[in-house]
N, C-alpha and C. Protein backbone atom coordinates (compact mmCIF):
# COMPACT_ATOMS: atom_id res chain seq x y z
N UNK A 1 145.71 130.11 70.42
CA UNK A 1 144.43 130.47 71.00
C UNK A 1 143.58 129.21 71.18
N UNK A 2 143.02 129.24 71.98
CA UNK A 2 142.11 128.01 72.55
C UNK A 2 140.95 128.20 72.23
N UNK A 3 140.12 127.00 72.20
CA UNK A 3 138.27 127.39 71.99
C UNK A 3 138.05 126.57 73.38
N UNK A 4 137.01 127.25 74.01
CA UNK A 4 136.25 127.07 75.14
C UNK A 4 135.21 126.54 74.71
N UNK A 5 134.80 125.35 75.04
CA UNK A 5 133.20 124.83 75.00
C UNK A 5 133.11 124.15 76.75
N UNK A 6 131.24 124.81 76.12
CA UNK A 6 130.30 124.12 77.68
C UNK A 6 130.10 122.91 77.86
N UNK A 7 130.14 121.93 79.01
CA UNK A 7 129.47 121.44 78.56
C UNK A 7 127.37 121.63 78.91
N UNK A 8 126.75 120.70 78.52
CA UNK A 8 125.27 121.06 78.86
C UNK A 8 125.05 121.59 80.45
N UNK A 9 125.74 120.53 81.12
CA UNK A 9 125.24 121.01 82.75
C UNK A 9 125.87 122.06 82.88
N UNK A 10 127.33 122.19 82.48
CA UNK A 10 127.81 124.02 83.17
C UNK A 10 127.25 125.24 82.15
N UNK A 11 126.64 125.34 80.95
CA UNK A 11 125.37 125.68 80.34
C UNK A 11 124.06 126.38 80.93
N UNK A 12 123.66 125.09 81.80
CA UNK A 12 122.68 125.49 82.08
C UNK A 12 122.98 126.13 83.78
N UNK A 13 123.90 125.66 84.10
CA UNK A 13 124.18 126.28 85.48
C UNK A 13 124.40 128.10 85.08
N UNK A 14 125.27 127.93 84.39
CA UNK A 14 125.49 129.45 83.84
C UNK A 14 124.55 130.43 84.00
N UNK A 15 123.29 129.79 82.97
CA UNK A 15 122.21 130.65 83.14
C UNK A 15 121.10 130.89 84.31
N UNK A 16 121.44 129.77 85.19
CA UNK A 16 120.75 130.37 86.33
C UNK A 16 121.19 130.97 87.44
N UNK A 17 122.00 132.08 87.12
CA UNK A 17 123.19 132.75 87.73
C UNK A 17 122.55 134.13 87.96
N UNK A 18 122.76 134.91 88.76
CA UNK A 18 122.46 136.13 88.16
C UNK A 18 123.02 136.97 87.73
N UNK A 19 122.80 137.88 87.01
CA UNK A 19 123.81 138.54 86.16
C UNK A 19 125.49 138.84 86.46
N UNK A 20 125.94 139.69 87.41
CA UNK A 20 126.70 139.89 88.27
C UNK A 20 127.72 138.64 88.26
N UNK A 21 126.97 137.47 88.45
CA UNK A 21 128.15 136.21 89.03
C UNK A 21 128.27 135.47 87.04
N UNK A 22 127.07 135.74 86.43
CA UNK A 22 127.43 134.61 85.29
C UNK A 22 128.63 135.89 84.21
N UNK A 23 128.22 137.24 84.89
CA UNK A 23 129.34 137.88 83.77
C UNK A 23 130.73 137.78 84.56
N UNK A 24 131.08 137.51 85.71
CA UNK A 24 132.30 137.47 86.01
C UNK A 24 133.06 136.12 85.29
N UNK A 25 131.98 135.01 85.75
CA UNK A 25 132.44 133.80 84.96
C UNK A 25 132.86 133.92 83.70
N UNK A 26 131.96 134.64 83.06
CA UNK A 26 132.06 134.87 81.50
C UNK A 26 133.67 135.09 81.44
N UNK A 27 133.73 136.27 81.93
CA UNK A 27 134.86 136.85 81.79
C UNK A 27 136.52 136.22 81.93
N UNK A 28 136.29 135.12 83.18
CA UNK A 28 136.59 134.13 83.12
C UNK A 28 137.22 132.99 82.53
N UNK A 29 135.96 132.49 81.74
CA UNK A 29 135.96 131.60 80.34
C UNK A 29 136.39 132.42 79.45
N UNK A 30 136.51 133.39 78.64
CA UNK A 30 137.22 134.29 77.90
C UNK A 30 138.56 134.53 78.16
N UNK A 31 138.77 134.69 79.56
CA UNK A 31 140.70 134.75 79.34
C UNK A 31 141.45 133.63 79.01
N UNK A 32 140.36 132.15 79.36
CA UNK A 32 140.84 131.00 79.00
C UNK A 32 141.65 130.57 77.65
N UNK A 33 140.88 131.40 76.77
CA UNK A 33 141.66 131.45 75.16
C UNK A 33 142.86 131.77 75.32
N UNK A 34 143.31 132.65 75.61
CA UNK A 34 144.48 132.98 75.74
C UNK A 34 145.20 132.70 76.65
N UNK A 35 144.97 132.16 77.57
CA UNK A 35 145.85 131.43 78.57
C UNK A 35 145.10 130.55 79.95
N UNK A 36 145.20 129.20 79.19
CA UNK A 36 144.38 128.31 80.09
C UNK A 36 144.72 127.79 81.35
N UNK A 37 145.59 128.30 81.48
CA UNK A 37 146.11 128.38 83.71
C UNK A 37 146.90 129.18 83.59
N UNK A 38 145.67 130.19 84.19
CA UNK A 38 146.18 132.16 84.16
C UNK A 38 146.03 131.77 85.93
N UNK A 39 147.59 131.05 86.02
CA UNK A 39 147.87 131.40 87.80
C UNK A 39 147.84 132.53 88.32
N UNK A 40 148.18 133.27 87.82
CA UNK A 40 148.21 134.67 88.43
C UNK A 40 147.01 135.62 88.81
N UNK A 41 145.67 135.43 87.46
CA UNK A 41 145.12 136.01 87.86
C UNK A 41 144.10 135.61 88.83
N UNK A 42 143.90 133.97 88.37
CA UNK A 42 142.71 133.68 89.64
C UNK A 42 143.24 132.72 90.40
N UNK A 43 142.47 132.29 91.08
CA UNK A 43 142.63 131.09 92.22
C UNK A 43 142.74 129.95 91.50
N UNK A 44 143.73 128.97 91.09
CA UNK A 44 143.67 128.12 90.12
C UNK A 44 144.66 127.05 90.61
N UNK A 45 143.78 125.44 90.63
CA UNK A 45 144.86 124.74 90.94
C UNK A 45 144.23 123.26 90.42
N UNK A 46 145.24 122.37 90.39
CA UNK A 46 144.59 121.42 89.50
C UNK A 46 144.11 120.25 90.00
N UNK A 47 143.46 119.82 89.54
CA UNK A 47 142.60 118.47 90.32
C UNK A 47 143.05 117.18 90.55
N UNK A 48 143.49 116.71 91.56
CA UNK A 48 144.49 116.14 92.11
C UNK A 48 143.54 114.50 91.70
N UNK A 49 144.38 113.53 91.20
CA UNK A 49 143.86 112.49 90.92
C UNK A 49 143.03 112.69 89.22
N UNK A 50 143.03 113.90 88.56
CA UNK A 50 142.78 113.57 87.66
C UNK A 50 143.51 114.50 86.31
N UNK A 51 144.11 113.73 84.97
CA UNK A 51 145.19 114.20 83.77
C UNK A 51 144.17 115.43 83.53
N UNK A 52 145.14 116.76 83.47
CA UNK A 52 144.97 117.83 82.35
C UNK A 52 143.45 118.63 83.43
N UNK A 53 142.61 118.31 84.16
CA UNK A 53 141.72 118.36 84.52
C UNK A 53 142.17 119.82 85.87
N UNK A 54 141.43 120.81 85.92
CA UNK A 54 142.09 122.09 86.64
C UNK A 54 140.40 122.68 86.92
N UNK A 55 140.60 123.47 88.45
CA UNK A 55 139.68 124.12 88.73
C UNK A 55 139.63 126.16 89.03
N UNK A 56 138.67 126.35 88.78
CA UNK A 56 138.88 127.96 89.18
C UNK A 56 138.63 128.11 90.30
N UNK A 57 138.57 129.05 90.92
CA UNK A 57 137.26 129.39 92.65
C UNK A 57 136.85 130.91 92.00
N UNK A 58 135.75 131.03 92.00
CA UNK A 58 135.04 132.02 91.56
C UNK A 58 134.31 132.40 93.15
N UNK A 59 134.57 133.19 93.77
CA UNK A 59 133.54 132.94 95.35
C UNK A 59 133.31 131.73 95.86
N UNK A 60 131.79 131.89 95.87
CA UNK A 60 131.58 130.42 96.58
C UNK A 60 131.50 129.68 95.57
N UNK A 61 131.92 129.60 94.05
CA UNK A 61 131.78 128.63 93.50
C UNK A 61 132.83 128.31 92.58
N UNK A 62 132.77 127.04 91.70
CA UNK A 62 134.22 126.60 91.17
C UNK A 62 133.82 125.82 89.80
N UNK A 63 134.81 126.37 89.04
CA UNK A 63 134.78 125.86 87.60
C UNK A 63 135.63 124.88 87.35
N UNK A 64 135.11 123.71 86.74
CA UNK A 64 136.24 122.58 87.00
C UNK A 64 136.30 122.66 84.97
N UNK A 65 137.21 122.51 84.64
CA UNK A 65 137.58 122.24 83.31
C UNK A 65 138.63 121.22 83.04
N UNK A 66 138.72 120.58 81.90
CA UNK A 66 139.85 120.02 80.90
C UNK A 66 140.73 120.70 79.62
N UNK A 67 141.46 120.39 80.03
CA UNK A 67 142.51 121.09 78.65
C UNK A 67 142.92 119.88 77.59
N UNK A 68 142.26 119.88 76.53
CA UNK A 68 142.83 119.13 75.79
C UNK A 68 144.07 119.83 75.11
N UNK A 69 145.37 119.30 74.99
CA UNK A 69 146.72 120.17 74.48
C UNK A 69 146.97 120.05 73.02
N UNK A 70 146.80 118.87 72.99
CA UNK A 70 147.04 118.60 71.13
C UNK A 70 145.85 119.64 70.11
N UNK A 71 144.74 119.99 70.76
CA UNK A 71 143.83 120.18 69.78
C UNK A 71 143.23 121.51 70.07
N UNK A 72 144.10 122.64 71.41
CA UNK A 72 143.80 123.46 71.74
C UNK A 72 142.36 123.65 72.21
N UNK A 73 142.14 123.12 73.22
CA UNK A 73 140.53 122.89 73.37
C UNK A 73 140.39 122.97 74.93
N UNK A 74 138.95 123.85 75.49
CA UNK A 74 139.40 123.70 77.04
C UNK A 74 137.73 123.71 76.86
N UNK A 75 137.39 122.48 77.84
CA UNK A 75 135.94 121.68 77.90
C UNK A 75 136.07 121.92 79.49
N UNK A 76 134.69 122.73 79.88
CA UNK A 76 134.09 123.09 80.95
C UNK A 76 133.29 122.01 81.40
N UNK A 77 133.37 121.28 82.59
CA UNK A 77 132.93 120.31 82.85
C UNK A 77 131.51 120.66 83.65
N UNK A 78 132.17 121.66 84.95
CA UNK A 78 130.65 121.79 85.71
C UNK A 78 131.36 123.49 86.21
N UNK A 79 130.01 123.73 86.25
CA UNK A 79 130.28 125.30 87.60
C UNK A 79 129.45 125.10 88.75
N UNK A 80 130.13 124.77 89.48
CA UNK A 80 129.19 124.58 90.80
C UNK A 80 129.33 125.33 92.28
N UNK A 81 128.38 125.30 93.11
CA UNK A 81 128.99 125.59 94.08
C UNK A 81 129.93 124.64 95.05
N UNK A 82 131.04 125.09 95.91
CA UNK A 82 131.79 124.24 96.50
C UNK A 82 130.93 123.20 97.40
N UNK A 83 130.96 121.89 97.22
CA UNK A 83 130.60 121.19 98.13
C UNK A 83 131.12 119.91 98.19
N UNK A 84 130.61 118.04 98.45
CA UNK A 84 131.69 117.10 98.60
C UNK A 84 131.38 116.46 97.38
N UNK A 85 131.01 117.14 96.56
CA UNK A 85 130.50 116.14 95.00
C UNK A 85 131.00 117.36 94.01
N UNK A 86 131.50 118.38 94.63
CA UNK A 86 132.63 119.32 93.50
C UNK A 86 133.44 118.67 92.45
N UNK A 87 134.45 118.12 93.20
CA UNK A 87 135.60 116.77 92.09
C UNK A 87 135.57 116.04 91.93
N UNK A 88 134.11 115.46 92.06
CA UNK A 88 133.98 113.83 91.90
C UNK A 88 133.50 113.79 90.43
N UNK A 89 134.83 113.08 89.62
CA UNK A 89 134.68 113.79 88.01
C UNK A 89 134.18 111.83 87.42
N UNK A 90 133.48 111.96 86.73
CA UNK A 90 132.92 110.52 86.29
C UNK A 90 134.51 110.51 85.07
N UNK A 91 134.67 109.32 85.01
CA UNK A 91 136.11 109.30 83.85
C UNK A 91 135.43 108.52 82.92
């Protein structure tokens, strides 16, 4: 089983969601525990140019995360909407 942490910016993006879109996410981040590239159930593919690093598509918007493997850990980087500063991940 995995632990999911936010980080601050996808946090606070979260909450200015409205209900509807931040509980789907939720729901989301919760299947992550148990399986952190659930291909099947969502739109999921991984971020090209960067290790371990994978995105969701939630509608118009996209959850970019990291999987750390050794330590069972999946760190939410941003939830944003799609645009040209989506994968531009600072290393």
């Amino acid at each position: 089983m995995f632990e999911v942490y936010l980080s601050r910016k996808a946090s606070k993006t979260l909450k200015r969601f409205d209900k509807k879109t931040a509980d789907k996410i939720k729901r989301i981040l919760t299947s992550l525990k148990t399986s952190p590239i659930p291909i099947r159930k969502h739109d999921i593919r991984k971020v090209s140019g960067a290790r371990d690093f994978y995105r969701i598509r939630v509608s118009d918007f996209r959850i970019v995360y990291r999987i750390l493997w050794g330590i069972k850990e999946i760190n939410v980087i941003k939830i944003s909407r799609k645009d040209d500063e989506t994968y531009k991940l600072k290393r």
